[in-house]
Protein backbone atom coordinates (compact mmCIF):
# COMPACT_ATOMS: atom_id res chain seq x y z
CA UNK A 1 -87.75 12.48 -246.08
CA UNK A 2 -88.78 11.12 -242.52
CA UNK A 3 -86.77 8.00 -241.56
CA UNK A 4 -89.28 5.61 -239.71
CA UNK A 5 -88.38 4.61 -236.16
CA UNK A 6 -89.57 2.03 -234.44
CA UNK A 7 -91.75 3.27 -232.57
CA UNK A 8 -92.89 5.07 -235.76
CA UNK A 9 -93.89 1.47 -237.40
CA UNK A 10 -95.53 0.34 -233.65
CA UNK A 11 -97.87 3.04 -234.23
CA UNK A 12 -98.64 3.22 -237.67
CA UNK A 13 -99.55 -0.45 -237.12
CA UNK A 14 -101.58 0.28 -234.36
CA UNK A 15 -103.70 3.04 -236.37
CA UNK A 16 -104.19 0.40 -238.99
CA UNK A 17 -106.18 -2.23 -236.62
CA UNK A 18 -108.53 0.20 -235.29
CA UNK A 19 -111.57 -0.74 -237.17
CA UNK A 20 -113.76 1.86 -238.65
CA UNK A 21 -116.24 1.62 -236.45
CA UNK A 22 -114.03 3.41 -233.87
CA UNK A 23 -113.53 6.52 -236.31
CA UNK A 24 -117.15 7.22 -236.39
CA UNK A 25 -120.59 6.49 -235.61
CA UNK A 26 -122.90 6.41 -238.55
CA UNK A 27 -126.71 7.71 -237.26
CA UNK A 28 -128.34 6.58 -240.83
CA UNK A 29 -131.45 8.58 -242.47
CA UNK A 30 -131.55 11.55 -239.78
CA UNK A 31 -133.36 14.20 -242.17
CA UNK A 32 -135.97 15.00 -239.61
CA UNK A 33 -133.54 15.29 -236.98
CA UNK A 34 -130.81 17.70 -238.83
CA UNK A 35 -131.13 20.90 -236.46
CA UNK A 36 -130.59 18.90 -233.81
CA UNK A 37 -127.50 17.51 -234.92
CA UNK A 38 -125.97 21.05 -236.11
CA UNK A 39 -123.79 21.71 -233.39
CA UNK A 40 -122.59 18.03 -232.33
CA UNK A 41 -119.16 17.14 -233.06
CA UNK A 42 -119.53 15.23 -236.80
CA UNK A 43 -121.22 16.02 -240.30
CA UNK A 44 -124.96 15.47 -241.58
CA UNK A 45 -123.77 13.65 -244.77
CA UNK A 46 -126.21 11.87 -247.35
CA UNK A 47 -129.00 11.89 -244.72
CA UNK A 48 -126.67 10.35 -242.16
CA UNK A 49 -124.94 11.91 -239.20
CA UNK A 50 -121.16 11.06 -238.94
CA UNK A 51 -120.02 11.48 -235.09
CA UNK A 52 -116.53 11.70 -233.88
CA UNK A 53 -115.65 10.47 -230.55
CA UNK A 54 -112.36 10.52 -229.62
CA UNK A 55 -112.65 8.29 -226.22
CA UNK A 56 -114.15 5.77 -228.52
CA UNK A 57 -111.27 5.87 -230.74
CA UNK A 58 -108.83 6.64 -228.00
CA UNK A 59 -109.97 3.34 -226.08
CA UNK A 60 -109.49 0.66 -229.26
CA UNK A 61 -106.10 3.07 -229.76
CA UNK A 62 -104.84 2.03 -226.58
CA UNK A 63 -105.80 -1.75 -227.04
CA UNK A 64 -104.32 -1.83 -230.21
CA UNK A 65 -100.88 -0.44 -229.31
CA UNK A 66 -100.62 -2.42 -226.03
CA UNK A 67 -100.49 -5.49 -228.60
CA UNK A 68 -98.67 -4.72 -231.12
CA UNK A 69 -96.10 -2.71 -228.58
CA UNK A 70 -96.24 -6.60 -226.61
CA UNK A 71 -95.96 -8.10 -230.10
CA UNK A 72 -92.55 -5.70 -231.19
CA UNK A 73 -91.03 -7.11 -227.40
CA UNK A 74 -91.28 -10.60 -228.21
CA UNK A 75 -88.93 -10.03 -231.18
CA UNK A 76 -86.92 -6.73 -229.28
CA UNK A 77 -87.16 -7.55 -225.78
CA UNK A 78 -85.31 -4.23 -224.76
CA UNK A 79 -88.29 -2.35 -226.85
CA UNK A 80 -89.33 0.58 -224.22
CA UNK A 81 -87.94 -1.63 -221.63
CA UNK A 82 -89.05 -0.22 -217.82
CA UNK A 83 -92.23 1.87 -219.68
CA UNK A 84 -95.66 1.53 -219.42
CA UNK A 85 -98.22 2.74 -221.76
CA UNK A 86 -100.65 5.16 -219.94
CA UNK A 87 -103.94 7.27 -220.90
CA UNK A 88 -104.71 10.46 -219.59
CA UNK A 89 -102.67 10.76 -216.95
CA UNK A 90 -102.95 14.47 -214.98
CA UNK A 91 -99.47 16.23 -214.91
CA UNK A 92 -99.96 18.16 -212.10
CA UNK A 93 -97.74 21.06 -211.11
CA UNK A 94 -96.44 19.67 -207.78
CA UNK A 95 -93.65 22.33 -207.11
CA UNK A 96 -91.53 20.26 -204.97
CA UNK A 97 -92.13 16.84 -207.23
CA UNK A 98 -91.05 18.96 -210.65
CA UNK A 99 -87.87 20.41 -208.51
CA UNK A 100 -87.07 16.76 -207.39
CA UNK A 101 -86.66 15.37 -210.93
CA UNK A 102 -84.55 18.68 -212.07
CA UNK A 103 -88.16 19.38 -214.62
CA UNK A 104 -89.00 22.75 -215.76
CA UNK A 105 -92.64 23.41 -214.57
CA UNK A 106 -95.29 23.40 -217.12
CA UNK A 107 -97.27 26.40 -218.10
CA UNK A 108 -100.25 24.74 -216.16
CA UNK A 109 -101.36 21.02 -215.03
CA UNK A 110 -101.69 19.03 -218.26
CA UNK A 111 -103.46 15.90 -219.19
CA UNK A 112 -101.73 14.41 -222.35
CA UNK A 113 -103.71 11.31 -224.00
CA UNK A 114 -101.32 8.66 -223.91
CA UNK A 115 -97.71 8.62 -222.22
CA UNK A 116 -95.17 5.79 -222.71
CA UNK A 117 -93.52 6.31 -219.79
CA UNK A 118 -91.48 5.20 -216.26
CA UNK A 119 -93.12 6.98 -213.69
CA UNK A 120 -91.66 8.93 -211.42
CA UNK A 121 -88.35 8.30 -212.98
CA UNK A 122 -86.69 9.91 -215.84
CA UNK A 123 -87.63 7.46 -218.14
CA UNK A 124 -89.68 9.08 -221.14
CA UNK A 125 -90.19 8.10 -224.31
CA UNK A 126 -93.16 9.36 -225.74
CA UNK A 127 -95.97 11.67 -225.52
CA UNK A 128 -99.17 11.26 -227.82
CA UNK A 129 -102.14 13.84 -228.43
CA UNK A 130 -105.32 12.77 -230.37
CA UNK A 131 -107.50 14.67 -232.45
CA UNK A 132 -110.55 12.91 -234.26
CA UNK A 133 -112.24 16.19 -236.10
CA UNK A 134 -112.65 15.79 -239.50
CA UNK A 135 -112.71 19.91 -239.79
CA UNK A 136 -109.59 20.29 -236.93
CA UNK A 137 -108.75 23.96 -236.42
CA UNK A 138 -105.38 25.25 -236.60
CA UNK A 139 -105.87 26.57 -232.95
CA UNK A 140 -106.57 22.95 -231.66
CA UNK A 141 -103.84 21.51 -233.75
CA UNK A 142 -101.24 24.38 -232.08
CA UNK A 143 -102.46 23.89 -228.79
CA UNK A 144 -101.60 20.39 -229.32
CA UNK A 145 -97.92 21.03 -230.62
CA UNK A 146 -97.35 23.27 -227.78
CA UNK A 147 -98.56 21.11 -225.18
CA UNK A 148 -96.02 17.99 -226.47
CA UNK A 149 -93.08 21.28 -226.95
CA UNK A 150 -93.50 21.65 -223.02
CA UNK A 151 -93.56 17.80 -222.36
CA UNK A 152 -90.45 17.76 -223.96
CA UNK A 153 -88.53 20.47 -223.41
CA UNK A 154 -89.64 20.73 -220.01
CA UNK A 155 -90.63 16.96 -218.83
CA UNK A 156 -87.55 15.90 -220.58
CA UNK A 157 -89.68 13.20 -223.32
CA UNK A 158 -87.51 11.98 -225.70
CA UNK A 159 -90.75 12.69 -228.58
CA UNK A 160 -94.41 13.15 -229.18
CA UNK A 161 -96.83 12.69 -231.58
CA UNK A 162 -100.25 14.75 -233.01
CA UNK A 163 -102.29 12.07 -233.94
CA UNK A 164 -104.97 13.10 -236.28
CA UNK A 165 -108.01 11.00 -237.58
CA UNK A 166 -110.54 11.68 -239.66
CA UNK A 167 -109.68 14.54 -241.04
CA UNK A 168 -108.08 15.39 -244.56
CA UNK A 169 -104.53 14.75 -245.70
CA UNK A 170 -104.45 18.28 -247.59
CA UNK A 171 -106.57 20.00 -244.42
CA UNK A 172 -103.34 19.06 -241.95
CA UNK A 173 -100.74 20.41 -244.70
CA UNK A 174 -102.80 23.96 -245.07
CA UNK A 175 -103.28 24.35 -241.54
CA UNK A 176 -99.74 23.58 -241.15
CA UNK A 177 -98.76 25.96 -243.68
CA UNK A 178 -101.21 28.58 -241.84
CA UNK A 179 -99.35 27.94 -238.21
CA UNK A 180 -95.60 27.67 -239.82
CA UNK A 181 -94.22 30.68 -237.59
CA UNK A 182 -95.54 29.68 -234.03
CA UNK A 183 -94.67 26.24 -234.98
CA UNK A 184 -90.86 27.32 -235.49
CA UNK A 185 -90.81 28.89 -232.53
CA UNK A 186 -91.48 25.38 -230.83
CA UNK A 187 -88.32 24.63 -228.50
CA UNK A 188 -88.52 20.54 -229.43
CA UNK A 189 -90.25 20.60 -232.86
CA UNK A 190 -87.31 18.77 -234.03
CA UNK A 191 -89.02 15.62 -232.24
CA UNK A 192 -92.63 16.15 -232.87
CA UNK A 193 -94.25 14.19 -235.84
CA UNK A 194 -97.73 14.49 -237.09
CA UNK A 195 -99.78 11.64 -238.12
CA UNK A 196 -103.12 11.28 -240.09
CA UNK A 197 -105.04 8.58 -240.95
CA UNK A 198 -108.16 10.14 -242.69
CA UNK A 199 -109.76 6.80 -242.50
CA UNK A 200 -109.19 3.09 -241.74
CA UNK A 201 -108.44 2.27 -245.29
CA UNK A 202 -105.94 5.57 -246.11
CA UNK A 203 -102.55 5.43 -245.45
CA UNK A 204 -101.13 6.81 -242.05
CA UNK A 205 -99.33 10.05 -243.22
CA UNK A 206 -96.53 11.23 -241.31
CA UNK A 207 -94.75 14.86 -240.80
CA UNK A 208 -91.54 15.86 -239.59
CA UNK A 209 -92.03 19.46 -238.03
């Protein structure tokens, strides 16, 4: 059973204000235009196309937490005290910087979605990727672990998180089932957690790799 941390609630409350309209865009009635939709990123479903954008969602995301993060501090002033709350910053593999701070280097320059974070000093608490697929593929979803296992094990954050929206409750357990061995060889799965919130209306599922 996963204990909730604080942090945990700040960002399952998050998830919950993004409206749905940042999960998806509807395109209604698009029969005559079905080929041309085949190989976006969505689903042709009833006669409607259902597109995922995941700057669209990442964008309210990052409103969202900045207020309910700034809402948490009012009542828990020490609450990631000396952080700030970044998207898509580039890690880059600046020899001499990584040697400075005592890091490992990473396997190559990484840009991680969000980062809660003191920069330049050793001051990290968290580490976020997003996925918004409804049909995610267990190579995206390791690529993602294994990116946050490096930020952690080598970048010294204290945990990260696989965000996943849109996508099934029972697709993330079988394609965590199908990736169980390369996810136990994961250095810091101990403080990775998975999170899905199929929609705006499920509940925000979490999983304790």
């Amino acid at each position: 059973m996963i204990e909730f941390t604080q942090l945990d609630k700040v960002l399952i409350d998050s998830l919950n204000s993004v409206d749905q309209s940042y999960f998806e865009t509807v395109y209604h009635n698009v029969e005559a235009f079905a080929a041309a939709f085949e190989n976006r990123v969505g689903r042709i479903d009833e006669g409607n196309f259902h597109r995922y954008g995941e700057r669209v969602f990442c964008y309210e995301f990052y409103h969202q937490l900045r207020l309910c993060v700034d809402k948490e501090k009012e009542e828990f002033p020490d609450f990631l005290a000396n952080t700030l709350i970044q998207g898509e910053v580039h890690k880059m593999m600046v020899l001499g910087l990584v040697e400075r701070f005592g890091f490992v280097p990473l396997s190559s320059d990484m840009t991680p979605d969000f980062l809660i974070h003191g920069p330049a000093v050793d001051n990290h608490p968290c580490a976020i990727e997003v996925k918004c697929l409804n049909n995610l593929s267990h190579n995206a979803l390791l690529r993602d672990l294994q990116k946050l296992d490096e930020l952690i094990t080598r970048f010294n954050y204290e945990q990260a998180y696989s965000i996943n929206v849109n996508c099934a409750t029972q697709h993330i357990e079988n394609l965590l089932d199908s990736i169980a061995e390369d996810i136990s060889r994961l250095g810091g799965r101990s403080r990775i957690k998975i999170v899905c919130k199929e929609n705006q209306s499920s509940t925000v599922k979490f999983w304790q790799i």
